[in-house]
C-alpha atoms as a PDB file:
ATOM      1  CA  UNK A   1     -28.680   8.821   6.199  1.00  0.00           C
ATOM      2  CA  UNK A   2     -29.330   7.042   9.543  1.00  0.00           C
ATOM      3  CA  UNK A   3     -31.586   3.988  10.227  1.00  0.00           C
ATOM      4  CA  UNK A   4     -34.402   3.684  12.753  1.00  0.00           C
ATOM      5  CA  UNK A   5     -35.737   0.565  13.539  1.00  0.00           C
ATOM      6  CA  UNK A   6     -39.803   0.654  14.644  1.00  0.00           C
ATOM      7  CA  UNK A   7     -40.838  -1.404  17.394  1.00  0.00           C
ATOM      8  CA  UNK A   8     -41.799  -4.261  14.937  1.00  0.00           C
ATOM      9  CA  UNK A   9     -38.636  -4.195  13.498  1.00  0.00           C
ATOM     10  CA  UNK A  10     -36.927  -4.628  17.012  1.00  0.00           C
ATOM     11  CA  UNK A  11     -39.317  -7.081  18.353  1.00  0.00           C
ATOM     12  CA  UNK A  12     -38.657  -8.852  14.608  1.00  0.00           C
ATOM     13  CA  UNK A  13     -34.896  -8.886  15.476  1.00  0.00           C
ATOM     14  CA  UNK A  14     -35.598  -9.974  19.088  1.00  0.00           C
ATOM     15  CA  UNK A  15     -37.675 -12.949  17.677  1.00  0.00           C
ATOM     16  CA  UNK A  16     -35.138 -13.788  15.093  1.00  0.00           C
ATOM     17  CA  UNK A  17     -32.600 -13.831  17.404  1.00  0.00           C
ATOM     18  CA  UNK A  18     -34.339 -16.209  20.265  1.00  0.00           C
ATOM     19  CA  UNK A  19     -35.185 -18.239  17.595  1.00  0.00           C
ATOM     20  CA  UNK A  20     -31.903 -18.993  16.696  1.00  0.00           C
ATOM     21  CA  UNK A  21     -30.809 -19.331  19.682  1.00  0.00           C
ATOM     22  CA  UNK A  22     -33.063 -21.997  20.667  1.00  0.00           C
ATOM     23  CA  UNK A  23     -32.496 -23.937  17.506  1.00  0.00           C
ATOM     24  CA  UNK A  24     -28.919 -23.152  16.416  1.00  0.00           C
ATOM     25  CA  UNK A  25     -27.076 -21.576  19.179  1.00  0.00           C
ATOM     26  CA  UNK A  26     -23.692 -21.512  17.284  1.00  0.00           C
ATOM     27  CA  UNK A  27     -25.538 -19.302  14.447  1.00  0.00           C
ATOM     28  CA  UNK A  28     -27.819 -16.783  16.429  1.00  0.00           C
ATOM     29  CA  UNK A  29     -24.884 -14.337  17.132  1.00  0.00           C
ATOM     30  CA  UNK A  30     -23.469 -14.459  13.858  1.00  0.00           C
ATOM     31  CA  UNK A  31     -26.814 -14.072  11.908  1.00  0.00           C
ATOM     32  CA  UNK A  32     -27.658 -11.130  14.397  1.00  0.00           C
ATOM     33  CA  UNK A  33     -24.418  -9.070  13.501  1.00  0.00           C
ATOM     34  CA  UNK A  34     -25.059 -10.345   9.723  1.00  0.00           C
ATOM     35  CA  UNK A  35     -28.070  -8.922   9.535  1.00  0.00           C
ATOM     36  CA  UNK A  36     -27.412  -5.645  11.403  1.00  0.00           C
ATOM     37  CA  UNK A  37     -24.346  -5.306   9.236  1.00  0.00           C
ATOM     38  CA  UNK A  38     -26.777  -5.708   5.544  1.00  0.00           C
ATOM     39  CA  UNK A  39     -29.308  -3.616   6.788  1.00  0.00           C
ATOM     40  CA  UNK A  40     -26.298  -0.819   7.792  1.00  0.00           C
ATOM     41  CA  UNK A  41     -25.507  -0.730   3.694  1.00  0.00           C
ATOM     42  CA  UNK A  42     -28.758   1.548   3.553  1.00  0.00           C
ATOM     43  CA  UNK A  43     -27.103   4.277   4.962  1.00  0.00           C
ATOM     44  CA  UNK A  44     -24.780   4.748   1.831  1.00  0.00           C
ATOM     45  CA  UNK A  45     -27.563   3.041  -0.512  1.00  0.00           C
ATOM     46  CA  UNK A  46     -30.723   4.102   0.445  1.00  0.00           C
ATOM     47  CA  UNK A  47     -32.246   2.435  -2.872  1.00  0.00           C
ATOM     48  CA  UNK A  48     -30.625  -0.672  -2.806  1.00  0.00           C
ATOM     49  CA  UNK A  49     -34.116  -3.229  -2.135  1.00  0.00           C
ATOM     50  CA  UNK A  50     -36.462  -3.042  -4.788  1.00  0.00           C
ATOM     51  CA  UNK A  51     -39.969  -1.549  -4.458  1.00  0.00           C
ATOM     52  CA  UNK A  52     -42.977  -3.375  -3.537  1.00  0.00           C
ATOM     53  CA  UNK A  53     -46.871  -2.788  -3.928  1.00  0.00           C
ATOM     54  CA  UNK A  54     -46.886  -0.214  -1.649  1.00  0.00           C
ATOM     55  CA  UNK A  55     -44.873   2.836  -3.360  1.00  0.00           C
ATOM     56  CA  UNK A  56     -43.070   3.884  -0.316  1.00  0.00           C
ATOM     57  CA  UNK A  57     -41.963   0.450   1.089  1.00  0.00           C
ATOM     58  CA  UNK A  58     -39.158  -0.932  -0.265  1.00  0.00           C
ATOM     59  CA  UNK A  59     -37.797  -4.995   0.312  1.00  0.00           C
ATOM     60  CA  UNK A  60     -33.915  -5.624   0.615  1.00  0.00           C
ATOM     61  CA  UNK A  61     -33.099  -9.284   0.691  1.00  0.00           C
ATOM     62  CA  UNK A  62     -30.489 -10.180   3.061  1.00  0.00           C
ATOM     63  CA  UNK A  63     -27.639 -12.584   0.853  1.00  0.00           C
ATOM     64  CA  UNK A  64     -26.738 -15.393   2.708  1.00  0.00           C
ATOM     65  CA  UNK A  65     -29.694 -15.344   5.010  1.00  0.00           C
ATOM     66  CA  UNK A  66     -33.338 -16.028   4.229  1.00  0.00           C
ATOM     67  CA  UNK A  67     -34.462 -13.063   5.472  1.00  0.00           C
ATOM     68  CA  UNK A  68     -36.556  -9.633   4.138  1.00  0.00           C
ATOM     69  CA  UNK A  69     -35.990  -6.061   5.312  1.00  0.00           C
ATOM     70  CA  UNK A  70     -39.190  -3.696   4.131  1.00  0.00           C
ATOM     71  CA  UNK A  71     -38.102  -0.513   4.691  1.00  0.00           C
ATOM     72  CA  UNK A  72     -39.337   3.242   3.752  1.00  0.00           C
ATOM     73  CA  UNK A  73     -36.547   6.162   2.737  1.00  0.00           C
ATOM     74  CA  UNK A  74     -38.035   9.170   4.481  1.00  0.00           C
ATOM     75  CA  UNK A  75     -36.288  12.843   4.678  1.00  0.00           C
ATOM     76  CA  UNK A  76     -33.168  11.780   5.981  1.00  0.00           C
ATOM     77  CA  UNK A  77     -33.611   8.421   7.209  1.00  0.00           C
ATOM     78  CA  UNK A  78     -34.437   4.841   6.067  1.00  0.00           C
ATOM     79  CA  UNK A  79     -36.781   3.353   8.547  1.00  0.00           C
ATOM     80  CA  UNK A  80     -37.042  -0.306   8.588  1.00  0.00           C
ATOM     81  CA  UNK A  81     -40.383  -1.371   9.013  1.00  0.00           C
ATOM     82  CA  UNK A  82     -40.172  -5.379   9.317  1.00  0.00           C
ATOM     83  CA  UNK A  83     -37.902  -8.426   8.913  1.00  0.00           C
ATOM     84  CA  UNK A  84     -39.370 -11.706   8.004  1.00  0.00           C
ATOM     85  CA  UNK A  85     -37.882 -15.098   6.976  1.00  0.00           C
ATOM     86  CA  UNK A  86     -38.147 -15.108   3.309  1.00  0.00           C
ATOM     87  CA  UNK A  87     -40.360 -18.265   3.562  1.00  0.00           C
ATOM     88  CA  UNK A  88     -43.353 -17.153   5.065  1.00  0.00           C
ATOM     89  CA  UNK A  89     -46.100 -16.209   3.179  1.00  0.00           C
ATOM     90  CA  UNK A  90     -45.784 -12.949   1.296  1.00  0.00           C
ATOM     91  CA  UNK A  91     -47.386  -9.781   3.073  1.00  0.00           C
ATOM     92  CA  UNK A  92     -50.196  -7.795   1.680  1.00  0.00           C
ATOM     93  CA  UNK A  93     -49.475  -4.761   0.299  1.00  0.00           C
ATOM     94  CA  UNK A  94     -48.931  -1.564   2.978  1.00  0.00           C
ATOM     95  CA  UNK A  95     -49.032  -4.446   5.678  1.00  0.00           C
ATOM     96  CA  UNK A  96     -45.140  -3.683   5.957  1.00  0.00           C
ATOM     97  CA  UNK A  97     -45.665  -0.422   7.617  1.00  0.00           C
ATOM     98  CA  UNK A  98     -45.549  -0.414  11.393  1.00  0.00           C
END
């Protein structure tokens, strides 16, 4: 299976990423390639995150990181939706979906 990212996912990543840079320079690289490497496992395990309240989206916590992938497993792709830091406020359901 391949991943897509949608534009909220990239801009997500993008955001993540300045973030850390501006805060904890020495980390932003490595949490960058951490993540991009996690999200990468659901190529071979599509239904590795768990579902949430919306039956199509599923959330993959990234180990190590504080971070949430939703993502959707559609024909022969997993699209990931959105990352978020794990602290924020929970999302309503469907509001995943870009």
């Amino acid at each position: 299976m391949k991943v897509r990212y949608s534009r909220r996912a990239l801009a997500d990543l993008v955001g993540i990423a300045a973030y850390m840079r501006e805060h904890n320079p020495q980390t932003a690289a490595a949490l960058e390639k951490w993540l991009r490497a996690s999200i990468e496992q659901l190529q071979t395990f599509p239904l590795l995150g768990r579902p949430t309240d919306d039956p199509e989206i599923r959330m993959f916590p990234i180990v190590r990181y504080p971070y949430l992938v939703f993502y959707e497993v559609a024909d022969n792709e997993i699209v990931i939706h959105h990352i978020r830091h794990a602290r924020r406020q929970p999302l309503n359901p469907g509001a995943a979906r870009s």
